[in-house]
Protein backbone atom coordinates (compact mmCIF):
# COMPACT_ATOMS: atom_id res chain seq x y z
CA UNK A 1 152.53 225.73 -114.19
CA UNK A 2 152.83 229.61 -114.62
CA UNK A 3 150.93 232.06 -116.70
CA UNK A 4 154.15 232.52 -119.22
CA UNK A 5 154.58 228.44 -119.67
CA UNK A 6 150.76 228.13 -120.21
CA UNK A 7 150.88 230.79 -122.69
CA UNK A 8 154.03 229.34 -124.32
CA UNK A 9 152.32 225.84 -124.79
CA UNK A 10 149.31 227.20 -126.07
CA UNK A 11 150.74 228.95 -128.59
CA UNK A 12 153.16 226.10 -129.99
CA UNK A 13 149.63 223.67 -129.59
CA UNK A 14 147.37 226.01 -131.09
CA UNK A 15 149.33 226.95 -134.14
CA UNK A 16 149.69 223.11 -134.95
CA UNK A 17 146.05 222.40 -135.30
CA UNK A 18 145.45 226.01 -137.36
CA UNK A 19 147.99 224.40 -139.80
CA UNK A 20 146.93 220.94 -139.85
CA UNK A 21 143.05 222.10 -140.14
CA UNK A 22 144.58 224.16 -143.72
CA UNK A 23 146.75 221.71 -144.80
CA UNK A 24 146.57 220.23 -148.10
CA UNK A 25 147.48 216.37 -148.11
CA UNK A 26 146.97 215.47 -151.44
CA UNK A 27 150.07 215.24 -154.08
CA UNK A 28 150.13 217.14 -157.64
CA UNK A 29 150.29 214.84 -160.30
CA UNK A 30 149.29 215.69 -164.07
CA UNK A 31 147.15 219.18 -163.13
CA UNK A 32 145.10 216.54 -160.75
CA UNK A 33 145.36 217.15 -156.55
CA UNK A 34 145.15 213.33 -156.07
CA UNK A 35 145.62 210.81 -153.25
CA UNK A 36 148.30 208.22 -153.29
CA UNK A 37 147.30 205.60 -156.21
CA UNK A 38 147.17 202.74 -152.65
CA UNK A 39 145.26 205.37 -150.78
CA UNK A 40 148.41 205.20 -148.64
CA UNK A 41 149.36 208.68 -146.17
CA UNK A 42 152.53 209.31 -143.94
CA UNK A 43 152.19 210.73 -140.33
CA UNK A 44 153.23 214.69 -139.98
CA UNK A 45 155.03 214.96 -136.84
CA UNK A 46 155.61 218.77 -135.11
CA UNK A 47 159.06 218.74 -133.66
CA UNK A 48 158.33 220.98 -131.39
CA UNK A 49 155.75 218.47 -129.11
CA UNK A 50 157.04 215.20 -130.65
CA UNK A 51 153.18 214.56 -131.68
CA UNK A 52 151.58 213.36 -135.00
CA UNK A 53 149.54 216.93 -136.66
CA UNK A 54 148.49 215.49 -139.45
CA UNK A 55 149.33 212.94 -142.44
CA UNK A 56 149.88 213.44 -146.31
CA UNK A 57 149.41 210.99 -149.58
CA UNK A 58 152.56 208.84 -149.73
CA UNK A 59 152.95 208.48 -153.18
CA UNK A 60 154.07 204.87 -154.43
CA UNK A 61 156.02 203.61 -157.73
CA UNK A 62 152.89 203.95 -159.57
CA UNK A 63 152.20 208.00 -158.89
CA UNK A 64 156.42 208.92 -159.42
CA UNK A 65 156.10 207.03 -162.40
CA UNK A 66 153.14 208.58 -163.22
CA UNK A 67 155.01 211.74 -162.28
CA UNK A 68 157.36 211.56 -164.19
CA UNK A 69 156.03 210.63 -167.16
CA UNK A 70 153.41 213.94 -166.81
CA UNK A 71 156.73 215.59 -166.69
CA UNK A 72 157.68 213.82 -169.67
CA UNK A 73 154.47 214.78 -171.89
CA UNK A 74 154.00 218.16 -170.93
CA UNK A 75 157.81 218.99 -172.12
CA UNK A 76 157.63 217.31 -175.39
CA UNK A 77 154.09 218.00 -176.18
CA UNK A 78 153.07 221.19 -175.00
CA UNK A 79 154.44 224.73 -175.54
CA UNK A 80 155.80 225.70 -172.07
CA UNK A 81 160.01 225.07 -173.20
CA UNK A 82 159.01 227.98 -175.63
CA UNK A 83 156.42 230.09 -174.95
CA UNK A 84 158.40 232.22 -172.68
CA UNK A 85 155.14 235.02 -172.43
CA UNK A 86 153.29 231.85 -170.77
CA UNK A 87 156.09 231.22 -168.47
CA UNK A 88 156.38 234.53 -167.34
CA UNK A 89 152.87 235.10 -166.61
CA UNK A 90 152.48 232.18 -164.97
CA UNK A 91 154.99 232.65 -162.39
CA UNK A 92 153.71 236.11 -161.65
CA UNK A 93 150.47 233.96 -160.79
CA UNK A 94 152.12 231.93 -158.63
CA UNK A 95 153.90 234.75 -157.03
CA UNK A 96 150.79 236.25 -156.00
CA UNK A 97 148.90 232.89 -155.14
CA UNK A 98 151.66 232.30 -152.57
CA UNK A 99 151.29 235.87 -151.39
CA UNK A 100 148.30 235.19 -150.84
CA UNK A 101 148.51 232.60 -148.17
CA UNK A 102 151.85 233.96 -146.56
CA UNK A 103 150.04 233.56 -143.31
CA UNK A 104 149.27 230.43 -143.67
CA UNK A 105 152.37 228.97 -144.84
CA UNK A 106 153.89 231.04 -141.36
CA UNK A 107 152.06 228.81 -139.36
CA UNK A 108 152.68 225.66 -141.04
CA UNK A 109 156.62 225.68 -141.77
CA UNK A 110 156.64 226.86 -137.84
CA UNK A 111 154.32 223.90 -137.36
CA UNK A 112 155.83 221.46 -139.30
CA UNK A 113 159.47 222.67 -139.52
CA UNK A 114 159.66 223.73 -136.05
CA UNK A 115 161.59 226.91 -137.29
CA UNK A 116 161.94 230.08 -135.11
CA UNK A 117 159.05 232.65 -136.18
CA UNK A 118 162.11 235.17 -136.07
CA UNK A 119 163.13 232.91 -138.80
CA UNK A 120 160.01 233.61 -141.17
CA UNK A 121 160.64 237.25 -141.72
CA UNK A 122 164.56 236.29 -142.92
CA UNK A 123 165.58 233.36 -145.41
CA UNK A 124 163.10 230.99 -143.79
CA UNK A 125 159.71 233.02 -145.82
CA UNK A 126 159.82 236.43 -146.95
CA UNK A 127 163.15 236.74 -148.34
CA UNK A 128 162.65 234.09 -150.77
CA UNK A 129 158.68 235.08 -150.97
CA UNK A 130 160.19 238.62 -152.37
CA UNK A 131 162.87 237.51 -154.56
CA UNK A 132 162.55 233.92 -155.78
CA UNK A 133 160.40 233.56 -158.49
CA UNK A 134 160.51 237.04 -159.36
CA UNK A 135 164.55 237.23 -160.35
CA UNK A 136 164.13 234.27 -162.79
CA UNK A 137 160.84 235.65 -164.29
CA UNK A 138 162.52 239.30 -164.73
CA UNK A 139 165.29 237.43 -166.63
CA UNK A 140 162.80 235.91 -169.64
CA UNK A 141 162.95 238.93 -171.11
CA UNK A 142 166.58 240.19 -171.03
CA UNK A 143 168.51 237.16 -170.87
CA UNK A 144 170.51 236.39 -173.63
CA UNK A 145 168.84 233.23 -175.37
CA UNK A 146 170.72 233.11 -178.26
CA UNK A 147 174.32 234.53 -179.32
CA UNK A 148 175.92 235.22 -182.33
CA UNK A 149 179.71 234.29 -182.48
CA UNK A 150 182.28 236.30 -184.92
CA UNK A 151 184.18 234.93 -187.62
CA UNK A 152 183.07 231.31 -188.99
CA UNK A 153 184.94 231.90 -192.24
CA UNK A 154 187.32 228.35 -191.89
CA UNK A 155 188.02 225.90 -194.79
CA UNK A 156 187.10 228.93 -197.09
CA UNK A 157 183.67 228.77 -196.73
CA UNK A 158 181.74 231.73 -194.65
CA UNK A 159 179.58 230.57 -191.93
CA UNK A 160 176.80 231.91 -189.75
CA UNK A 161 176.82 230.76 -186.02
CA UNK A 162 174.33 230.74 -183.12
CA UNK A 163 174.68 229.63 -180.09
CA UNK A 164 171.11 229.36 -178.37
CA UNK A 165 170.25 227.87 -174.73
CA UNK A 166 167.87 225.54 -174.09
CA UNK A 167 165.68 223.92 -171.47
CA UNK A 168 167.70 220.79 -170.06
CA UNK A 169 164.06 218.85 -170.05
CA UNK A 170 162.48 217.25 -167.14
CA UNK A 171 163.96 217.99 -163.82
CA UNK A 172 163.79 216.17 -160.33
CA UNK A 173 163.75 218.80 -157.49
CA UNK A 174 164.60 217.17 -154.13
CA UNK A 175 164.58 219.47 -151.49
CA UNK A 176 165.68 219.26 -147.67
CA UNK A 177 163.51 220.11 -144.36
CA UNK A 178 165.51 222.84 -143.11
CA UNK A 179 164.63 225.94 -145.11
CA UNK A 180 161.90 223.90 -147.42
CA UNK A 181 160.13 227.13 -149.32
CA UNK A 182 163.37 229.05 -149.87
CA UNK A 183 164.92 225.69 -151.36
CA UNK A 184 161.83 224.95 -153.24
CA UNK A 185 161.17 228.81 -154.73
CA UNK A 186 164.52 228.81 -155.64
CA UNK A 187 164.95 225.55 -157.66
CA UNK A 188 161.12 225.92 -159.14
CA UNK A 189 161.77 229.81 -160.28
CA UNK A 190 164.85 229.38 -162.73
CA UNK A 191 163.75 225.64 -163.49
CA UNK A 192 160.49 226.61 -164.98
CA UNK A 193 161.60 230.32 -166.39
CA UNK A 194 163.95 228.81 -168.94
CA UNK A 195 160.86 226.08 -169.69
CA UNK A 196 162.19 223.03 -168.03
CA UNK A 197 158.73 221.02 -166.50
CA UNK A 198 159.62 219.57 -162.72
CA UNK A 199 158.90 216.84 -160.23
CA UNK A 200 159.23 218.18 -156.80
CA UNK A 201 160.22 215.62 -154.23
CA UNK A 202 160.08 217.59 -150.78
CA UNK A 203 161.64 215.99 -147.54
CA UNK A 204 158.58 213.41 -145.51
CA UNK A 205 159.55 215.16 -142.61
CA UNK A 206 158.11 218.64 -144.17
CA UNK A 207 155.48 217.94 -146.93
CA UNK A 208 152.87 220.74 -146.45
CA UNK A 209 154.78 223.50 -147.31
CA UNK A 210 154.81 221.63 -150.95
CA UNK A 211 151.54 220.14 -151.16
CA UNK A 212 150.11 224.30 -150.67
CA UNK A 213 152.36 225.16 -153.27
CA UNK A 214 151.07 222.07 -155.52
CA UNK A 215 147.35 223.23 -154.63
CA UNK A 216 147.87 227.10 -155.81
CA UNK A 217 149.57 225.93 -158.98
CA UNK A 218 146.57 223.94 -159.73
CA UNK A 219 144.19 226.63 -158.52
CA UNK A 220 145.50 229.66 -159.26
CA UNK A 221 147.88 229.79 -162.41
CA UNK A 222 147.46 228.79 -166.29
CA UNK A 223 150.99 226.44 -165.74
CA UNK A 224 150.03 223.41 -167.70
CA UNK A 225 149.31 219.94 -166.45
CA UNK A 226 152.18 217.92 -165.91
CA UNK A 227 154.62 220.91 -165.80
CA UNK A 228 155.01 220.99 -162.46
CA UNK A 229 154.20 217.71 -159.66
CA UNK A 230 154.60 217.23 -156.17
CA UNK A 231 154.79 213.93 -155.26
CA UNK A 232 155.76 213.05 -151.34
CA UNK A 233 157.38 210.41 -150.46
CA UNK A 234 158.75 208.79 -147.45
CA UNK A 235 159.83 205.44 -149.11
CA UNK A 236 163.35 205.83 -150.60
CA UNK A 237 162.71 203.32 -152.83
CA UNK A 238 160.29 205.90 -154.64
CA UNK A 239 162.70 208.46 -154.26
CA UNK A 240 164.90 207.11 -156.28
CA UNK A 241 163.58 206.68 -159.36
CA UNK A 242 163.98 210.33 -159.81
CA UNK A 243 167.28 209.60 -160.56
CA UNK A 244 167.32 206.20 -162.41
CA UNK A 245 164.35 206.92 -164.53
CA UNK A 246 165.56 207.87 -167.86
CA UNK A 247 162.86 210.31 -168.64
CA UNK A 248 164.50 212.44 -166.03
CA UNK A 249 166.89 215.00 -167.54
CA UNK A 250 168.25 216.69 -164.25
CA UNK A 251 168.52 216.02 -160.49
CA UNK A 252 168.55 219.40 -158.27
CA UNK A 253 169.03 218.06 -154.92
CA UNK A 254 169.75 220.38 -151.47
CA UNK A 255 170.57 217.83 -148.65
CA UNK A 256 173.07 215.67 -147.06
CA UNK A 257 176.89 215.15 -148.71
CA UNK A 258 176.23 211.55 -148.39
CA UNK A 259 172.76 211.59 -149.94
CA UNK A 260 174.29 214.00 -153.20
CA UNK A 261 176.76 210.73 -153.79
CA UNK A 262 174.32 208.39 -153.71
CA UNK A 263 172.76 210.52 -156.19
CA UNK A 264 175.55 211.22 -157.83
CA UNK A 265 176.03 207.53 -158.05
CA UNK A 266 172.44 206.67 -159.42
CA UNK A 267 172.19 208.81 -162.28
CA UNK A 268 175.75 208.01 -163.93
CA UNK A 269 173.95 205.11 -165.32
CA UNK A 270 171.60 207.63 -167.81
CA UNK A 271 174.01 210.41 -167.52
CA UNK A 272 171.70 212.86 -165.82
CA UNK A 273 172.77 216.62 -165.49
CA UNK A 274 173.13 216.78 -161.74
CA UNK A 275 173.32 219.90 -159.46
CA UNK A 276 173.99 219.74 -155.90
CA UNK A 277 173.84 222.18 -152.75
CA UNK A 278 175.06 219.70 -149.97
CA UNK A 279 176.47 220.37 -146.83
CA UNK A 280 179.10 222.23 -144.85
CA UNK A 281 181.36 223.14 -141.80
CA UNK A 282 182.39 226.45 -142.04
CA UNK A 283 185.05 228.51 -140.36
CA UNK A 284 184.32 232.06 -139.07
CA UNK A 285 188.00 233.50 -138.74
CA UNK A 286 188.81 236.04 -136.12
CA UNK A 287 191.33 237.92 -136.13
CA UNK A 288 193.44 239.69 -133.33
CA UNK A 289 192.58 243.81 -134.37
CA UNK A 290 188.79 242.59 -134.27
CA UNK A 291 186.72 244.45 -131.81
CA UNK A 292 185.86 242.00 -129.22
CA UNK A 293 182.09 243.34 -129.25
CA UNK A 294 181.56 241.41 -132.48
CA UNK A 295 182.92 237.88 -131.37
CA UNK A 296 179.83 236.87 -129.28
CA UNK A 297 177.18 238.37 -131.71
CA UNK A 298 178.95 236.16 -134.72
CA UNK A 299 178.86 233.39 -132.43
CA UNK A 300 175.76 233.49 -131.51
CA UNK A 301 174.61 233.28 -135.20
CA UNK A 302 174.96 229.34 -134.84
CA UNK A 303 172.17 228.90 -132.75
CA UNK A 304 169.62 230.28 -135.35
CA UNK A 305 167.17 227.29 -136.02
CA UNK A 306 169.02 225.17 -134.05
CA UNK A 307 171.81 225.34 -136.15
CA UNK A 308 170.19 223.63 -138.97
CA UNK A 309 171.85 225.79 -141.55
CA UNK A 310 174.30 224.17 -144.06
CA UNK A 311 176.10 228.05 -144.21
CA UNK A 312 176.56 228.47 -140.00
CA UNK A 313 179.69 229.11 -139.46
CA UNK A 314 180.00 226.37 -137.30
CA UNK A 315 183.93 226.64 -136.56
CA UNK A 316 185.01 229.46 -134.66
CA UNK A 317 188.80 230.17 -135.55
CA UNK A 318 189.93 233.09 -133.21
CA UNK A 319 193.28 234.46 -132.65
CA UNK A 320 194.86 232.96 -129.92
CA UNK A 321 195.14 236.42 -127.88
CA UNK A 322 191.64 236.47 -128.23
CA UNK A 323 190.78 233.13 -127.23
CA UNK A 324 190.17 232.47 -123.46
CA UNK A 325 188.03 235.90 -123.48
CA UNK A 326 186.22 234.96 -126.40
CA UNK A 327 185.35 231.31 -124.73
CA UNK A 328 184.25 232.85 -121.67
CA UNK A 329 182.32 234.95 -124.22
CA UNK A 330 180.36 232.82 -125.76
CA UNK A 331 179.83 230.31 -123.13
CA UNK A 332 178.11 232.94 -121.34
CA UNK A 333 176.31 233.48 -124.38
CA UNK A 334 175.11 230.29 -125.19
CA UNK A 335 173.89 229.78 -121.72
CA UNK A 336 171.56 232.39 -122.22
CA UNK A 337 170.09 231.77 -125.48
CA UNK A 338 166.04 231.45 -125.43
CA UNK A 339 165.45 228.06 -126.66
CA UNK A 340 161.90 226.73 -126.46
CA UNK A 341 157.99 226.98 -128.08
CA UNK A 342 159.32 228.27 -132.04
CA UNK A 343 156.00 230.08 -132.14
CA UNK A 344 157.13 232.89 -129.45
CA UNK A 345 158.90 235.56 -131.22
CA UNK A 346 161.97 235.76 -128.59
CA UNK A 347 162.81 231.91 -129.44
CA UNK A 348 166.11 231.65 -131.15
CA UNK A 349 166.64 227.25 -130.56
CA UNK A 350 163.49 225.69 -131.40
CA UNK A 351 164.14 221.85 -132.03
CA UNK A 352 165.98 220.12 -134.39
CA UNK A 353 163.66 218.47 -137.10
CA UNK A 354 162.94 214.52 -135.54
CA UNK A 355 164.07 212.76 -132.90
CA UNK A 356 166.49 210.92 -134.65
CA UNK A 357 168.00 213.86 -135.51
CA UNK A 358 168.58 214.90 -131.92
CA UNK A 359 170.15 211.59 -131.38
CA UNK A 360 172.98 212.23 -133.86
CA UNK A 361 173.50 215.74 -132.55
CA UNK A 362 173.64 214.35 -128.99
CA UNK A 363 175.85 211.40 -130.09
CA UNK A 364 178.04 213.65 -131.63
CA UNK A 365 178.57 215.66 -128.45
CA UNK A 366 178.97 212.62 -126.45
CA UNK A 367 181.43 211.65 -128.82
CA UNK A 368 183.65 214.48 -128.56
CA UNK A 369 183.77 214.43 -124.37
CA UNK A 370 185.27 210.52 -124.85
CA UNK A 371 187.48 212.46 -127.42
CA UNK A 372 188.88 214.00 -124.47
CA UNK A 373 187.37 217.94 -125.62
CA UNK A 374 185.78 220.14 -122.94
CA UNK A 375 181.94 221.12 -123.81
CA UNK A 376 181.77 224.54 -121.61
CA UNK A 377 178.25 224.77 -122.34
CA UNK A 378 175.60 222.73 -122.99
CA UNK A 379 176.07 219.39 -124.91
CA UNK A 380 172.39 217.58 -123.66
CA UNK A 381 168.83 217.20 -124.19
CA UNK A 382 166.40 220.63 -122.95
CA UNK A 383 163.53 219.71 -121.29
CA UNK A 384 160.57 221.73 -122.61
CA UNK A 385 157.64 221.89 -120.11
CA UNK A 386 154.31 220.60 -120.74
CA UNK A 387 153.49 219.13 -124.32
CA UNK A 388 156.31 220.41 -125.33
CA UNK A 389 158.43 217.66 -123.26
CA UNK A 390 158.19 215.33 -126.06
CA UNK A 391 160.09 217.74 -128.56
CA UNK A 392 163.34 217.05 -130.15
CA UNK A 393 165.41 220.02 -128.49
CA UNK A 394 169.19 220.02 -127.87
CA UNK A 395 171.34 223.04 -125.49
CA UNK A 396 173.24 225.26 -127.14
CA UNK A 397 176.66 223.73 -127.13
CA UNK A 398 180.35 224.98 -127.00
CA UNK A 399 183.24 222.81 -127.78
CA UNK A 400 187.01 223.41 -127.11
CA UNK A 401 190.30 222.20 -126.22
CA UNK A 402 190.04 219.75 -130.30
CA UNK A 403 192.25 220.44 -132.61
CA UNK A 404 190.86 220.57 -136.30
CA UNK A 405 191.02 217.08 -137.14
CA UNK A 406 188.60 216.18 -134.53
CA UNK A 407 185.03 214.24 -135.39
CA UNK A 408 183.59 217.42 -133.84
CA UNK A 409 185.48 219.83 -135.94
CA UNK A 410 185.20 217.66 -139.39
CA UNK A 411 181.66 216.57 -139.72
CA UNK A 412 178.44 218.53 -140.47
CA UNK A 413 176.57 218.30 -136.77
CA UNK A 414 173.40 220.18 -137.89
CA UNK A 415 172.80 220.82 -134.50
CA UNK A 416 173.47 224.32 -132.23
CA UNK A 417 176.81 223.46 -131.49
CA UNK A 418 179.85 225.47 -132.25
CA UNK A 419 183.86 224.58 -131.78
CA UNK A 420 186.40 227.12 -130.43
CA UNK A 421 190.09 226.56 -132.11
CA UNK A 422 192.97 229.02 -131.60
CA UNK A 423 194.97 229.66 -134.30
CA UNK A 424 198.33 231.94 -134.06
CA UNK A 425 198.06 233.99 -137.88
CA UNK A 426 196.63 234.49 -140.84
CA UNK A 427 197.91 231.82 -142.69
CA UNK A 428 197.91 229.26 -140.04
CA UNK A 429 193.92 230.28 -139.94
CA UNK A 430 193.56 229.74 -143.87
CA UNK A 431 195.46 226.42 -143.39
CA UNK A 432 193.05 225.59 -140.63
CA UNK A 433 189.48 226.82 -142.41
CA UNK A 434 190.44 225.18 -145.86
CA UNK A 435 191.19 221.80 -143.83
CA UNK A 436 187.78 220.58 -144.23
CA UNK A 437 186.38 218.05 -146.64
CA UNK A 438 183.60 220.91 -146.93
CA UNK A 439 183.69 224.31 -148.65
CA UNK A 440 180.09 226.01 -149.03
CA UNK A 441 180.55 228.88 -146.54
CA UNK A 442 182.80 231.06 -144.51
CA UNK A 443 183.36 234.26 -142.57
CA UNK A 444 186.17 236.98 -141.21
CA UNK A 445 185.77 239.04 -139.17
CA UNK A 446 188.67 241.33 -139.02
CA UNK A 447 190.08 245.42 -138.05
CA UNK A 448 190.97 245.64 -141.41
CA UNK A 449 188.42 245.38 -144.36
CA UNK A 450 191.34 244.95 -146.78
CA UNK A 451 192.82 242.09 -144.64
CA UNK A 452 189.48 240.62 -144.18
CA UNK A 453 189.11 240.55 -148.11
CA UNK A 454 192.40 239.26 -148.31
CA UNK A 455 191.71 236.12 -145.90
CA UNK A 456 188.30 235.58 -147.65
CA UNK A 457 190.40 235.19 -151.25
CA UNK A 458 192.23 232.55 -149.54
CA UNK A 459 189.62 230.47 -148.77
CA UNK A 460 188.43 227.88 -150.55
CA UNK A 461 184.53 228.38 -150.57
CA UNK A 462 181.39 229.15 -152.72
CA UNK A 463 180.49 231.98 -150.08
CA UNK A 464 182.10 234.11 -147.52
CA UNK A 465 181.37 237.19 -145.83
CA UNK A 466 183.72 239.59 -144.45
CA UNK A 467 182.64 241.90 -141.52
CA UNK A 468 178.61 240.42 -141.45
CA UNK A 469 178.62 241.29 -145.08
CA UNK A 470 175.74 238.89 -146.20
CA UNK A 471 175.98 236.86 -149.68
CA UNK A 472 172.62 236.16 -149.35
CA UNK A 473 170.04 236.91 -152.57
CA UNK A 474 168.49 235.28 -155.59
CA UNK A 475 170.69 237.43 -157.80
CA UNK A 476 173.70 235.57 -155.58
CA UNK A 477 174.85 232.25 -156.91
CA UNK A 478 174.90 230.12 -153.87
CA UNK A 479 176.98 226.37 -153.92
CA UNK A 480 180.25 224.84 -152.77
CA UNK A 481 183.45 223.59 -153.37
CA UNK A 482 184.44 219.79 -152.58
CA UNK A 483 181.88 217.90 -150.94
CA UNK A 484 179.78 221.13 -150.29
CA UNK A 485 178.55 219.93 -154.13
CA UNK A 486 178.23 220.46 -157.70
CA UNK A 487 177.04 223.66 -159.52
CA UNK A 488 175.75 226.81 -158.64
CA UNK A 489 172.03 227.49 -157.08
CA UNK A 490 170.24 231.24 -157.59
CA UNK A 491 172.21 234.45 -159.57
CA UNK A 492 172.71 233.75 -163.50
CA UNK A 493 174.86 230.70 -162.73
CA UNK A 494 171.70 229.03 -161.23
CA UNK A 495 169.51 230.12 -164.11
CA UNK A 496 172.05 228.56 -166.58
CA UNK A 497 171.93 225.29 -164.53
CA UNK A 498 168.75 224.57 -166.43
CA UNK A 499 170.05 225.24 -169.38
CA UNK A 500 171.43 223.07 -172.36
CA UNK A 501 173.91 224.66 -174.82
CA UNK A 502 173.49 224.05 -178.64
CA UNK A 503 175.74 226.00 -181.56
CA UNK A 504 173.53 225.95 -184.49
CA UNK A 505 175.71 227.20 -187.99
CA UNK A 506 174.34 227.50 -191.46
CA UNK A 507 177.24 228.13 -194.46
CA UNK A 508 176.70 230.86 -196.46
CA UNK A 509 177.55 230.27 -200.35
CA UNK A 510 180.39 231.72 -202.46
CA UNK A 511 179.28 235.08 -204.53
CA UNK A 512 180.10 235.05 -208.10
């Protein structure tokens, strides 16, 4: 084996034991770091080596419903859906806690997650680190709590009339394995600045990340017991009774469209407020007066984190005068794309987040060649050396010669695979990008900023960026249309997801 391989599977190695030597395996429940009430744990396994790093408390029926009910107490009982000096100080302690340990959590979402370190400096850490809990906080003070409304002088009597927001009450947080601290910051930051007290449920395949966070409330703020748990989970069964317990007032769930239904589906029954962030296949339109240097650069955006993104643009709809250079393009492209150990900074494709995973993405390609569609690129396993032979990687894949209503073209891969249609003008390419059961993301790239703004109007999407213009931000409401989900996450929209609306009038007597 060479120098540069030995190096590489140190690195990936050694950062794995760093983070499972700082890990914290218990779950928050009522202000108390606790094991599992059965003394059960689940296996942590690295997706980058395929290998067991460590294990966390899987919590049982007993601690969610313990959970939960902590949840329960500390919203009726204590002062945190009011005291809004409390809540702001508290999540400037928790800012700087997390801070604090910013190295640590590098090593352990790399670890655990098997994201890029490239990522960590972007939306996977510091982006979220700067802006999460800090927007929501900054908004205590000047958002508008309460509202007077004009007039009120019907059935000739005078009347004075408030309309105030309030905390919705307990809220489940569910959150994916993907991007787990940028989810988790930004459902925790505007859920507990308007006073709401949360169970956080994070994905089995990513716990640590969470349990930290669960440790450095508990350490290092003044957040009262029970107003914020972490309780993971790998049993479904426990899952769920974050959203058929009636002492739960909201579900905020980031994850799979089929998982949000099912969700969806579970808390009719107690008629819980529900937001979701689900999934998406989104169209990057090109269009012909483009300069052909972007094309590859855009393209090349889908292999970022393996393409485990819900916002990738994973549709490439390029004028058809464009097309066979483009393909040639980004085949060549995607060919070259460092994919490996996600601890070296040059990786752009570490793996995808468990084997099973890797299976579907694989499937999905195999799928698509019986379909009768030509991969150009990719489309198979990549064999890691060393220990890193066991991890879950996948070749940057390009698809063509599908039309849109291919399986390929339709369903949310998760994977770093991108499809190539032609289209022949602008509004065959609207037709084309709003044919999708999806709608949480987009992209044009265009000559014309005016035409690109024009196409992006057209589309029917929560986000969409015209010439790399980038919607991300915590001031940016972030959701989708159709089965991308319900509601709006981040931006004053996400802040008033956690927020119940009363009118309160009083009537004001007669004079004389």
């Amino acid at each position: 084996m060479s120098d540069a391989v030995q190096e590489q599977v140190a690195s990936s190695v050694e950062i794995g034991k760093r983070a499972a030597r700082l890990a914290e395996r218990r779950m928050l429940v009522d202000g108390e770091l606790v094991a599992a009430d059965t003394g059960a744990e689940f296996d942590n396994v690295s997706p980058a080596t395929g290998l067991v790093i460590g294990t966390t408390a899987a919590a049982g029926p007993i601690d969610m419903t313990r959970a939960i009910g902590a949840a329960r107490r500390a919203f009726d009982q204590t002062d945190w859906s009011t005291n809004r000096a409390l809540r702001r100080r508290c999540l400037g302690q928790l800012q700087e806690a997390i801070a604090s340990e910013r190295d640590a959590l590098r090593e352990e979402l790399i670890s655990e997650v098997g994201c890029p370190d490239m990522t960590i400096g972007t939306a996977q850490l510091d982006w979220p680190l700067a802006e999460s809990l800090r927007y929501p906080a900054g908004l205590i003070d000047t958002f508008e709590w309460d509202r007077p409304l004009e007039g009120g002088g019907l059935f000739g009597e005078r009347n004075i009339r408030t309309v105030v927001k309030e905390p919705v009450g307990v809220v489940a947080a569910i959150t994916p394995s993907n991007f787990p601290i940028e989810v988790i910051l930004n459902k925790l930051g505007p859920a507990l600045a308007t006073g709401n007290t949360v169970v956080l449920k994070p994905d089995p395949h990513t716990p640590w990340n969470a349990t930290r966070l669960g440790r450095l409330v508990a350490e290092h703020t003044d957040i009262p017991a029970g107003v914020v748990n972490v309780v993971p989970t790998p049993a479904n069964d426990v899952a769920e009774l974050l959203a058929t317990d009636p002492r739960v007032d909201m579900v905020s769930f980031t994850g799979s469209t089929a998982v949000g239904k099912l969700l969806l589906r579970q808390g009719a029954e107690t008629m819980k407020r529900t937001f979701l962030e689900l999934g998406g296949k989104s169209a990057l339109i090109v269009t012909e007066d483009v300069d052909p240097a972007k094309i590859v650069p855009s393209a090349v955006g889908v292999c970022v984190h393996a393409g485990q993104a819900c916002a990738l643009t994973t549709r490439m709809l390029i004028h058809r005068s464009l097309f066979d250079d483009a393909v040639a393009g980004v085949t060549a492209a995607f060919g070259m794309v460092p994919v490996g150990d996600p601890a070296l900074p040059q990786t752009l494709v570490g793996p995808v987040i468990s084997a099973k995973q890797k299976e579907r993405v694989l499937a999905a390609c195999d799928q698509a060649r019986r379909a009768g569609a030509e991969i150009t690129v990719g489309g198979g396993s990549f064999d890691a050396p060393g220990p890193l032979a066991g991890g879950f990687f996948v070749q940057p894949t390009v698809v063509v010669g599908v039309d849109n209503s291919a399986a390929i073209a339709q369903d949310e891969i998760f994977g770093p695979v991108l499809v190539i249609i032609p289209f022949d003008d602008d509004d065959e390419a609207v037709r084309l990008a709003n044919d999708s059961a999806f709608g949480l993301a987009g992209a044009v790239l265009s000559g014309s900023l005016e035409r690109g703004h024009s196409i992006a109007r057209r589309i029917r999407t929560g986000s969409i960026g015209v010439n790399g213009g980038m919607f991300y931000g915590a001031d940016a409401p972030f959701g989708g249309y159709k089965s991308s989900g319900i509601g709006r996450q981040c931006g004053i929209e996400g802040f008033n997801q956690y927020l119940e609306t009363k009118t309160i009038a009083h009537r004001v007597p007669r004079q004389g």
